[in-house]
N, C-alpha and C. Protein backbone atom coordinates (compact mmCIF):
# COMPACT_ATOMS: atom_id res chain seq x y z
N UNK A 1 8.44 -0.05 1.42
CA UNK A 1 6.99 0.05 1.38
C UNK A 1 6.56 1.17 2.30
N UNK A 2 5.74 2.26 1.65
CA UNK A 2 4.93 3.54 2.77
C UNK A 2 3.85 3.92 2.36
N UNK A 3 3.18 3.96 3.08
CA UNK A 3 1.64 4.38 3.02
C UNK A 3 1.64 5.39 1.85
N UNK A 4 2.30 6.45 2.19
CA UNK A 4 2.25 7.83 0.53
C UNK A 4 2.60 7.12 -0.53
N UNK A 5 3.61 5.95 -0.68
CA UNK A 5 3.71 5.23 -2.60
C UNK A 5 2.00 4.89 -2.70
N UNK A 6 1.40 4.07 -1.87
CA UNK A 6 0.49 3.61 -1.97
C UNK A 6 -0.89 4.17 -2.05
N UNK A 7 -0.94 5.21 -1.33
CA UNK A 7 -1.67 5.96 -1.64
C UNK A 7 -1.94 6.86 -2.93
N UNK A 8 -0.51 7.11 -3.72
CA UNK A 8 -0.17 7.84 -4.96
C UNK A 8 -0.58 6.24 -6.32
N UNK A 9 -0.52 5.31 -5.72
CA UNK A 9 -0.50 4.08 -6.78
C UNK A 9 -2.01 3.39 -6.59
N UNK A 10 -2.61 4.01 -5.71
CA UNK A 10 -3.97 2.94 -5.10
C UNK A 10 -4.76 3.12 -7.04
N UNK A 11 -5.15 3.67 -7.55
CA UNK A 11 -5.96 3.69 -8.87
C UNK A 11 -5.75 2.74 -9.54
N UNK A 12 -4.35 2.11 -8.91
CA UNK A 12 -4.44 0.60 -9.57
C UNK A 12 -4.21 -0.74 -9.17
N UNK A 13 -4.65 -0.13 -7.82
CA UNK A 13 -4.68 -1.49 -6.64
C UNK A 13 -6.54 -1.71 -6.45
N UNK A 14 -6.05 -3.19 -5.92
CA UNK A 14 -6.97 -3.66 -5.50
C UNK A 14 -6.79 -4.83 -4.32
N UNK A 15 -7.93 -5.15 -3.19
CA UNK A 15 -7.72 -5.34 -2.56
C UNK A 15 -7.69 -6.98 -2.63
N UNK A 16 -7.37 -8.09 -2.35
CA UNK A 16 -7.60 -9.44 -3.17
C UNK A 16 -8.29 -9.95 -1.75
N UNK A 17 -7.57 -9.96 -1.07
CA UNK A 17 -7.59 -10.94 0.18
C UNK A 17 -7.00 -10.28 1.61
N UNK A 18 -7.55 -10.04 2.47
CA UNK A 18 -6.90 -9.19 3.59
C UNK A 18 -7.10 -9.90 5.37
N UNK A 19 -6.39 -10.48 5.51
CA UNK A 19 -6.65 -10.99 7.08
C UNK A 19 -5.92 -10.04 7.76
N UNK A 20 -5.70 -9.60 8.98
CA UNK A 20 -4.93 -8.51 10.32
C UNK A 20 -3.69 -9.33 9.99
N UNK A 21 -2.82 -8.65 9.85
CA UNK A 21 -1.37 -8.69 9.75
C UNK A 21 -1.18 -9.58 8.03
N UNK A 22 -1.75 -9.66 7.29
CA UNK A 22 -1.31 -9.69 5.63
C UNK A 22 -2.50 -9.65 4.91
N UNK A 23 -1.72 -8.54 3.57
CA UNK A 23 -2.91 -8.36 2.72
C UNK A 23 -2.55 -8.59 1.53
N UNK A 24 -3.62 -9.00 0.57
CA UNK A 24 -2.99 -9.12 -0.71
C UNK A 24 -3.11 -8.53 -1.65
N UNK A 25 -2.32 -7.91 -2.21
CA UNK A 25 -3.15 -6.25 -2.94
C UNK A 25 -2.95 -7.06 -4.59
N UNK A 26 -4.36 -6.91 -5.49
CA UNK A 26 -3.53 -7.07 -6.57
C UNK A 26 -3.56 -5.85 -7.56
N UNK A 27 -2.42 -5.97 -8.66
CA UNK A 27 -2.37 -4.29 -9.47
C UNK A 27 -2.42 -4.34 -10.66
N UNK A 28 -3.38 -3.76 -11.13
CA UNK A 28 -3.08 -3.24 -12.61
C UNK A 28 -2.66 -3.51 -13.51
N UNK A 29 -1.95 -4.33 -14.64
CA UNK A 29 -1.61 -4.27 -15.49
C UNK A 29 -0.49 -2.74 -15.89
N UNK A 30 -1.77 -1.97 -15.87
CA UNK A 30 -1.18 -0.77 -16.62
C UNK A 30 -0.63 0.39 -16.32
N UNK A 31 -0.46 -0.09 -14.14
CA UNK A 31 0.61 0.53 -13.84
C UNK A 31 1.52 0.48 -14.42
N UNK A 32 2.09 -0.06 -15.27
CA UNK A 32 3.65 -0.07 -15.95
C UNK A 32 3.53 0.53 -17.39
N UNK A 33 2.35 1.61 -17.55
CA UNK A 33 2.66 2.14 -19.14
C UNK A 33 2.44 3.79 -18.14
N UNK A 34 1.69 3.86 -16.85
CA UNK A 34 2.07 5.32 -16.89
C UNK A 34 3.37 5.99 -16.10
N UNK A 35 3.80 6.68 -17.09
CA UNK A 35 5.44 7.48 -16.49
C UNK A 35 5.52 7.55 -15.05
N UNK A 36 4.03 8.55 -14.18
CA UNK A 36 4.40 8.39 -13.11
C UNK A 36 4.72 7.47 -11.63
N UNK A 37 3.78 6.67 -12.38
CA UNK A 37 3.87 5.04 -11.41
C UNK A 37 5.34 4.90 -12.07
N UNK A 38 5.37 4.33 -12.88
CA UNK A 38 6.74 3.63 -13.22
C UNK A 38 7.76 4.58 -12.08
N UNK A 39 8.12 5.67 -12.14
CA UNK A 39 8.98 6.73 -11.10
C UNK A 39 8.57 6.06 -10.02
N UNK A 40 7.44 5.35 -8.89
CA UNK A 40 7.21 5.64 -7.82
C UNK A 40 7.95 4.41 -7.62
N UNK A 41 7.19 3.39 -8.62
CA UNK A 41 7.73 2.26 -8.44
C UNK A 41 8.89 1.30 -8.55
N UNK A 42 10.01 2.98 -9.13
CA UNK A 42 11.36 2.26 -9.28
C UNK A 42 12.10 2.98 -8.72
N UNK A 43 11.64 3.84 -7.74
CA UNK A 43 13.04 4.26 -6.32
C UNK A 43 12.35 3.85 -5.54
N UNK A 44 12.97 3.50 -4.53
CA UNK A 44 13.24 2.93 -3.54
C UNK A 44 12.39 3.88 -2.08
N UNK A 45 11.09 2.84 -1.83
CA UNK A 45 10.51 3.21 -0.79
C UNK A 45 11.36 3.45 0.35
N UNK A 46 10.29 4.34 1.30
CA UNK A 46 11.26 4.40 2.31
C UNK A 46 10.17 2.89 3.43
N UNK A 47 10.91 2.42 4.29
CA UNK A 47 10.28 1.35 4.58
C UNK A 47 9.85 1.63 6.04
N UNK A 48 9.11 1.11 6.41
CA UNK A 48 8.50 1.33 7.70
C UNK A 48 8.45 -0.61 8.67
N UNK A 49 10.01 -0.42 9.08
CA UNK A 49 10.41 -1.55 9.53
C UNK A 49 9.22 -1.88 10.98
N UNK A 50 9.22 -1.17 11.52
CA UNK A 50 8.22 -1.26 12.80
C UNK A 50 7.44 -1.64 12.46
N UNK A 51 6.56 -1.18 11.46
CA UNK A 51 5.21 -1.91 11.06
C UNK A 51 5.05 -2.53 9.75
N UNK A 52 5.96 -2.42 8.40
CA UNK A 52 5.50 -3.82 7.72
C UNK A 52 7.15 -4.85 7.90
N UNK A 53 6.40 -5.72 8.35
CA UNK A 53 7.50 -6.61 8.31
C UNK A 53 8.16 -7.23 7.05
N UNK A 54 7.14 -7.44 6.00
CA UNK A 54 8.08 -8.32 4.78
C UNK A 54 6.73 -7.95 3.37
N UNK A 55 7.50 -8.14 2.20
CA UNK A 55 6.60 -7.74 1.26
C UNK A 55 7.15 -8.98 0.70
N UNK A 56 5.89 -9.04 -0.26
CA UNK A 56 6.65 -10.21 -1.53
C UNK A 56 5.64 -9.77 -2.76
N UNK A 57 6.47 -9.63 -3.96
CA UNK A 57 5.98 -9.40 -5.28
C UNK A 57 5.93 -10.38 -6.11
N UNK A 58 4.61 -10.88 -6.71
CA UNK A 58 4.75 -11.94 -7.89
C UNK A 58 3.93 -11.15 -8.87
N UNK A 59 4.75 -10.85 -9.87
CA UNK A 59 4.53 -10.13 -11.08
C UNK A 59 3.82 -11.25 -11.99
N UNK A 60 3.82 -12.59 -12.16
CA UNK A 60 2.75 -12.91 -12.67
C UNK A 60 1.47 -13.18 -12.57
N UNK A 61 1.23 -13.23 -11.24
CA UNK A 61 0.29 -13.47 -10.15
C UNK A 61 -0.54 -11.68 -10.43
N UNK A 62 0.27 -10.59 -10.88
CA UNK A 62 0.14 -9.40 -10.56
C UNK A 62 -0.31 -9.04 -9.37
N UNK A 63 0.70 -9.36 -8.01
CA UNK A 63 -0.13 -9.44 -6.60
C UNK A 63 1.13 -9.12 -5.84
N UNK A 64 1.01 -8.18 -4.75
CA UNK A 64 1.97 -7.90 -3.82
C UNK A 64 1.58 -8.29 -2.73
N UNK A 65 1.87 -9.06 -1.62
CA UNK A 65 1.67 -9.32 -0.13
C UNK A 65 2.39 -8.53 0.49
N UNK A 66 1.45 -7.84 1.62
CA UNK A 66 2.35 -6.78 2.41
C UNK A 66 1.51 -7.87 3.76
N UNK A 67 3.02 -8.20 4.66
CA UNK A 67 3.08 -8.59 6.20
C UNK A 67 3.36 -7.56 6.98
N UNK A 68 2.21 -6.94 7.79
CA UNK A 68 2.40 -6.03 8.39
C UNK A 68 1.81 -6.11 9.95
N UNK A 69 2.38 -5.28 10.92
CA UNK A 69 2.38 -5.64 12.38
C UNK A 69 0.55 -4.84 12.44
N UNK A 70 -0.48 -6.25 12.94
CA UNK A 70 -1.87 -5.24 12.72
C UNK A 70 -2.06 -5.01 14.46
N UNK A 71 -0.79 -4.88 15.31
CA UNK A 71 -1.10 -3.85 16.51
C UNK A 71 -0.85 -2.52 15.79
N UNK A 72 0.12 -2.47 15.45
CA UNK A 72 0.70 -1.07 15.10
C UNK A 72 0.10 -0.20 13.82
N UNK A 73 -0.63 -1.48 12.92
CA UNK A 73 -1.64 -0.77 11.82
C UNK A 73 -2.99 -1.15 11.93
N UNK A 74 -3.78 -0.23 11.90
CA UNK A 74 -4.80 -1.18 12.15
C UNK A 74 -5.24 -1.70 10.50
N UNK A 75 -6.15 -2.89 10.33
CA UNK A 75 -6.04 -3.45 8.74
C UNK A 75 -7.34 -2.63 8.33
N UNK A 76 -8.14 -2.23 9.21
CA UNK A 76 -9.47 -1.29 8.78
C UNK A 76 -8.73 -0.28 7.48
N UNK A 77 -7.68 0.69 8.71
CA UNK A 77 -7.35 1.87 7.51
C UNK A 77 -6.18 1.35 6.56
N UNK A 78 -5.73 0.28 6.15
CA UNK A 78 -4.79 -0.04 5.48
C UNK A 78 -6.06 -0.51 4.25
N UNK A 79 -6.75 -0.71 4.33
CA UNK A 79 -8.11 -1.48 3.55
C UNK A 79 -8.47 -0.09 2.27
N UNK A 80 -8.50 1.01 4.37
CA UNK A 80 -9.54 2.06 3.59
C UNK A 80 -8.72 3.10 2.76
N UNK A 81 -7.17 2.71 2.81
CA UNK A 81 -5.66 3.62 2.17
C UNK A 81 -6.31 3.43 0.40
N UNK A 82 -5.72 1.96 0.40
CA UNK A 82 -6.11 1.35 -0.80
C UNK A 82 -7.77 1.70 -1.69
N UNK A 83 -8.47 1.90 -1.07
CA UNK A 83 -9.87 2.20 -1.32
C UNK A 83 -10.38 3.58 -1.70
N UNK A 84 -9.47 4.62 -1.21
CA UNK A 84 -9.90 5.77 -0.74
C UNK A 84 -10.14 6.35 -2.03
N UNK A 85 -11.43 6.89 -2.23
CA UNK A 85 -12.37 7.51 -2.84
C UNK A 85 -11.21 8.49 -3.61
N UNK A 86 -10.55 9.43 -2.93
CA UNK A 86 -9.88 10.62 -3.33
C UNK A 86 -8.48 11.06 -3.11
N UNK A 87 -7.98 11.49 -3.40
CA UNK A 87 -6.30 12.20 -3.16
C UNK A 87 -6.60 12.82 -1.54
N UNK A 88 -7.25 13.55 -1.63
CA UNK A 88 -7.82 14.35 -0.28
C UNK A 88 -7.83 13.09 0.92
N UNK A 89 -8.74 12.20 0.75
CA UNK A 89 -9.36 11.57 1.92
C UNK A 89 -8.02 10.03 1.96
N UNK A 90 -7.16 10.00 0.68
CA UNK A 90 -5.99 9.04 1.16
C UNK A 90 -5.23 9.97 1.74
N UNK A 91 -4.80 11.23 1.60
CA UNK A 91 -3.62 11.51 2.13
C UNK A 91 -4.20 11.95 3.75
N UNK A 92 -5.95 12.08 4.01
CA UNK A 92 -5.94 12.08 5.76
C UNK A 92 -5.43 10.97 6.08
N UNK A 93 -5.74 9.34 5.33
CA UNK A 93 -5.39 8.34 5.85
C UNK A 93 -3.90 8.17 6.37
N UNK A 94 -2.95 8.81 5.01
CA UNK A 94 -1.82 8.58 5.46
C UNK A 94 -1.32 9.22 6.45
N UNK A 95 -1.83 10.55 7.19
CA UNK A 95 -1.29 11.23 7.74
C UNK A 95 -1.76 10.69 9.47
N UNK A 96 -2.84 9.87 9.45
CA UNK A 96 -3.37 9.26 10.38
C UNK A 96 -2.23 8.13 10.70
N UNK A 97 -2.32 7.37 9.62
CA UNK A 97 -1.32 5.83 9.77
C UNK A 97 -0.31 6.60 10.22
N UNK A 98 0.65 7.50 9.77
CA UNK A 98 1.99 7.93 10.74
C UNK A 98 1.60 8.38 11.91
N UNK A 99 1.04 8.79 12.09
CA UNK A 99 0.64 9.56 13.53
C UNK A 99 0.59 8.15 14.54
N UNK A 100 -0.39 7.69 14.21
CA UNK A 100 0.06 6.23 14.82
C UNK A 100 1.13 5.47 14.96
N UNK A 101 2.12 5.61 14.00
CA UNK A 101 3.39 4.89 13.99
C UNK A 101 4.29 5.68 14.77
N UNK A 102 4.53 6.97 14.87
CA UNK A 102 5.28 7.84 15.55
C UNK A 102 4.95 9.10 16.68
């Protein structure tokens, strides 16, 4: 799991349920008919052990839970990743969230 898949996949996220340290994103349907999602979503993130601790996918639920450390992220910009208006204004986010992590 990394902020850039997510940011490249947000058009078909949504946010369900979000408390500081787990969120519940749900997705799309129809991520799985376009070519390039399908690519993002079938190699292998790079993972960001420090700050998300555990994911869980229920594909019928269409809902991913990401457990993540909310010292080290804050859940404001993990909210505003998923949300972000534009390509432009997710990838400041992402470049913010690492900066913070490293």
């Amino acid at each position: 799991m990394d902020f850039a898949t997510v940011a490249k996949l947000r058009k078909y996220l949504s946010v369900k349920h979000h408390i500081p340290g787990r969120i519940r994103i749900l997705f799309d349907k129809s991520i799985m008919t376009d070519p390039e999602a399908l690519k993002l979503v079938k190699t292998a993130p790079k993972t960001l052990p420090e700050a998300v601790k555990k994911t869980k996918l229920n594909i019928f639920a269409k809902t991913l839970v990401i457990e993540y450390d909310s010292k080290r992220v804050p859940p404001k910009l993990l909210e505003e990743l998923i949300n972000a208006p534009s390509d432009k204004a997710a990838s400041a986010i992402v470049e913010k969230l690492y900066s913070l992590l490293y």
